[in-house]
Protein backbone atom coordinates (compact mmCIF):
# COMPACT_ATOMS: atom_id res chain seq x y z
CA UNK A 1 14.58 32.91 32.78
CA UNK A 2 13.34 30.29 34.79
CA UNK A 3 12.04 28.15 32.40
CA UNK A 4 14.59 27.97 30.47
CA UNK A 5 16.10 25.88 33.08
CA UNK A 6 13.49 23.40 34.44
CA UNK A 7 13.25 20.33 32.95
CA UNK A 8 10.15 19.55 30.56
CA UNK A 9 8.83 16.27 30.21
CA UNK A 10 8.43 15.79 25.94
CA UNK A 11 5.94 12.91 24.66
CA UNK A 12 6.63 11.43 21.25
CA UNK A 13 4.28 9.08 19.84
CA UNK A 14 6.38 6.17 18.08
CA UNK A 15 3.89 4.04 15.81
CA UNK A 16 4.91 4.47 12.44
CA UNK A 17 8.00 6.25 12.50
CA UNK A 18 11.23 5.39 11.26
CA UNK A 19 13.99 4.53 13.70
CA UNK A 20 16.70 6.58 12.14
CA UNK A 21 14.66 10.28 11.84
CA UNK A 22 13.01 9.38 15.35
CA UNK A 23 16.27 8.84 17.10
CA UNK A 24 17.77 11.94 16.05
CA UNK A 25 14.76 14.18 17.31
CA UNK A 26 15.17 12.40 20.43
CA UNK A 27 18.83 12.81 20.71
CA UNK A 28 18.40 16.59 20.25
CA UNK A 29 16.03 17.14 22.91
CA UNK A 30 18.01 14.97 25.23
CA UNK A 31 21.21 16.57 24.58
CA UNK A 32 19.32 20.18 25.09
CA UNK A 33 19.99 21.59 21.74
CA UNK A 34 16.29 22.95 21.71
CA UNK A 35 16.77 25.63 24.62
CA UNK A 36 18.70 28.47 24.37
CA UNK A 37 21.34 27.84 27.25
CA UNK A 38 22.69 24.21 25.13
CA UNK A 39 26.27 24.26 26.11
CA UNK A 40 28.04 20.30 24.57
CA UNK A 41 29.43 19.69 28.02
CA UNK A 42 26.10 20.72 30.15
CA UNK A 43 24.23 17.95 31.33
CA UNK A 44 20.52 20.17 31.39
CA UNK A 45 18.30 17.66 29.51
CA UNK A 46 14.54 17.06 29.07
CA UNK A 47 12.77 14.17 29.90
CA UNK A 48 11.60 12.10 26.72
CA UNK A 49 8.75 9.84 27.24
CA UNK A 50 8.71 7.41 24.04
CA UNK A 51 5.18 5.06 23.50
CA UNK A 52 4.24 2.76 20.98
CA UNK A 53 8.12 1.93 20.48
CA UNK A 54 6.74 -1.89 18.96
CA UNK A 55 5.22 -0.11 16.56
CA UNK A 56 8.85 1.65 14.52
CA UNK A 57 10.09 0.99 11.37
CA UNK A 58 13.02 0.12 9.13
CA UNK A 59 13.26 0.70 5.66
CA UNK A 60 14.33 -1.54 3.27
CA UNK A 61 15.38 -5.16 4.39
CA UNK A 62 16.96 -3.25 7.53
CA UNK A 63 14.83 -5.77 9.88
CA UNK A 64 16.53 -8.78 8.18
CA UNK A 65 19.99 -7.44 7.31
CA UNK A 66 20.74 -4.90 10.01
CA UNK A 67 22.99 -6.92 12.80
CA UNK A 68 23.41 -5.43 16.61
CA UNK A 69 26.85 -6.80 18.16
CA UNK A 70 28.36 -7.26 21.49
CA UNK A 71 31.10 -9.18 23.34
CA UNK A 72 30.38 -10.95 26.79
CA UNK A 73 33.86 -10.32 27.72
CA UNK A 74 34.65 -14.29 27.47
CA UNK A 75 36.92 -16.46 25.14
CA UNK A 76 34.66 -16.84 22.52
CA UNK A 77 31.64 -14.60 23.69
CA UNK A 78 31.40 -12.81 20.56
CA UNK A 79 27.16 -12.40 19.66
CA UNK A 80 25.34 -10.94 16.72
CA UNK A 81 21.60 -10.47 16.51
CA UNK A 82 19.07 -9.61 13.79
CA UNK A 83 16.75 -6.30 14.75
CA UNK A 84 13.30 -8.75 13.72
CA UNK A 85 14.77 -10.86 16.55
CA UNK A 86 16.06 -8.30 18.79
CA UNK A 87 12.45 -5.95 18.23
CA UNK A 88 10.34 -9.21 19.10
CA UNK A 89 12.77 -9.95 22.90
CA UNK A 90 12.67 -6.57 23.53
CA UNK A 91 10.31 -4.39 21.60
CA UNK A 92 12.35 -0.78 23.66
CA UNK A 93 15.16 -1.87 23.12
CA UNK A 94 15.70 -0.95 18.97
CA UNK A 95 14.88 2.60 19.59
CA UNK A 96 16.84 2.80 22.85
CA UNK A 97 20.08 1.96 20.75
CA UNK A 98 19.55 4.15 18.25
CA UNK A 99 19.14 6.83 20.48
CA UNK A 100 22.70 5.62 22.57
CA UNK A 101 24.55 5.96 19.31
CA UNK A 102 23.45 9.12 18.08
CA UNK A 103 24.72 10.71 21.36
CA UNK A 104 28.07 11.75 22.04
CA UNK A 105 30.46 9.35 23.59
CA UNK A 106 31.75 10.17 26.37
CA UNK A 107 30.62 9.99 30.17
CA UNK A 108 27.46 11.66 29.76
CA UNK A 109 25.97 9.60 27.18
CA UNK A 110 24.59 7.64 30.57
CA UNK A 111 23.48 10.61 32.11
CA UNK A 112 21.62 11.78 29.13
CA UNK A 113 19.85 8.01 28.43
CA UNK A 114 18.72 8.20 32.30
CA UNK A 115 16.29 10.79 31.40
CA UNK A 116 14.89 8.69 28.27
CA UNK A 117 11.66 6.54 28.93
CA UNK A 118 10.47 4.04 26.00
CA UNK A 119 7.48 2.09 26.35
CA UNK A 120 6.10 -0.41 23.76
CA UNK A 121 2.25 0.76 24.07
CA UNK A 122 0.73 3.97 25.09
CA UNK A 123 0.71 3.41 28.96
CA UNK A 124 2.99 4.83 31.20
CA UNK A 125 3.29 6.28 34.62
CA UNK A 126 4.13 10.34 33.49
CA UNK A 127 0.89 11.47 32.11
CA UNK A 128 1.02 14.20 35.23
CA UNK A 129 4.58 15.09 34.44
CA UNK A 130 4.01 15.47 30.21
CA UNK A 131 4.70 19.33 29.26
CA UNK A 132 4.02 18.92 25.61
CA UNK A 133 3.70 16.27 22.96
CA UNK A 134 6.48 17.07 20.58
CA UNK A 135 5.50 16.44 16.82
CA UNK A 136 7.19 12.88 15.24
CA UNK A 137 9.64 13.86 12.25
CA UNK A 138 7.25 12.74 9.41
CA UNK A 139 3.84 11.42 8.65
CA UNK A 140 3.38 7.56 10.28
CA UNK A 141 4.22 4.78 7.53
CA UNK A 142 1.18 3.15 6.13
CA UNK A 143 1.07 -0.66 6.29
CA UNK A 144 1.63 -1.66 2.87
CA UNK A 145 -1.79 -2.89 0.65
CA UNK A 146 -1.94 -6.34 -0.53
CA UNK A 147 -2.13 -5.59 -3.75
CA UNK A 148 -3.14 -9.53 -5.37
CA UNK A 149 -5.80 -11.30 -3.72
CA UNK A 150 -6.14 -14.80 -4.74
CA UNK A 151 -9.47 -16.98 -4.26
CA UNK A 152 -11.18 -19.27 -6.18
CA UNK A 153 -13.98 -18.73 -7.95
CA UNK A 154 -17.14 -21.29 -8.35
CA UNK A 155 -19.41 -19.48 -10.99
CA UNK A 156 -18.98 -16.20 -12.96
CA UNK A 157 -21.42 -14.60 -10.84
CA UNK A 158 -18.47 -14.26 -7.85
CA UNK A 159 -16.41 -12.48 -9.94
CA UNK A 160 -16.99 -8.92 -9.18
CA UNK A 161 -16.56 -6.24 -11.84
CA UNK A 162 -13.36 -3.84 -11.33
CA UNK A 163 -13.98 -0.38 -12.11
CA UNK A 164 -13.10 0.71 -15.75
CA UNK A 165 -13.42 -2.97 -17.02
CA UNK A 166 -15.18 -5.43 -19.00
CA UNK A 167 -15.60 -9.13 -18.16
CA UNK A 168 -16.24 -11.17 -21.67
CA UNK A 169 -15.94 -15.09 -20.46
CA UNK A 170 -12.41 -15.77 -19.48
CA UNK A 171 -10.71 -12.23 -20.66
CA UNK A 172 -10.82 -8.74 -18.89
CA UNK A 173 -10.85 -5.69 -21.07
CA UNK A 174 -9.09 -2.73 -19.61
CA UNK A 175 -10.02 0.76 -21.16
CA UNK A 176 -7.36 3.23 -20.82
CA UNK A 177 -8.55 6.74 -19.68
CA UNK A 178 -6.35 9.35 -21.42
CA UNK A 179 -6.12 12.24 -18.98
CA UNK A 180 -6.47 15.75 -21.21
CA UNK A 181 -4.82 18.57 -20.14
């Protein structure tokens, strides 16, 4: 019974996950919703250690389109800012509001985003404190392959022979491969 009430420190490893899936795991296990005394308005969360937060990702043109907004409170102090632009100031800062708005609003949406810790590499000061590393919501993105190279060739002898092909002067013949089943 007593562990059910201490608080864990959680490490999440951040490099190559989308911001969406990872915020909601995190928002769970902040909230509490993983141990069996959850109650909505008990503040009894975990301490979430995020690294390698430089390292999310959006899908689709989300780094170009998606827009985060505030007001400075002054005549005319409205401000918009692109997530590329917003990642590269403050690489913590994406996940951080992703995490904010995925938790209930009201007053212990603070309380709850005291216990959060994002870092944009691996160091940080918990390793002592870390009770488990929890596992990310989905296999890391790749980085996408380059799939054309272009370079200039000086002879035919550069030109290296693709698998499956032919190289007669200037043409390359493909051969199909028909799978049988």
């Amino acid at each position: 019974a007593f562990l059910t009430h201490t608080k864990r420190w959680y490490l999440i490893d951040a490099q190559g996950q989308k911001v969406g899936r990872l915020a909601c795991l995190v928002a769970n296990a902040l909230r509490g919703k993983t141990k069996p005394t959850f109650h909505p308005s008990a503040l009894n969360p975990d301490h979430i250690v995020v690294i390698n937060a430089k390292d999310v990702v959006f899908t689709g043109k989300k780094w170009d389109q998606k827009l985060y907004t505030w007001h400075t409170g002054w005549p005319g102090g409205f401000r918009q800012e692109k997530a590329a632009d917003l990642h590269e100031r403050r690489p913590t800062e994406v996940v951080r509001r992703a995490v904010s708005g995925m938790l209930p609003k009201n007053n212990l949406r603070k309380q709850f985003l005291r216990h959060l810790h994002i870092f944009e590499n691996e160091e940080h000061p918990y390793d002592r404190n870390i009770f488990q590393e929890l596992q990310p919501p989905q296999e890391p993105v790749p980085p996408l392959p380059e799939l054309y190279v272009i370079r200039t060739v000086e002879s035919e002898d550069e030109i290296e022979p693709i698998p499956g092909c032919e190289y007669q002067g200037e043409t390359i013949l493909y051969e199909s491969k028909q799978q049988s089943s």
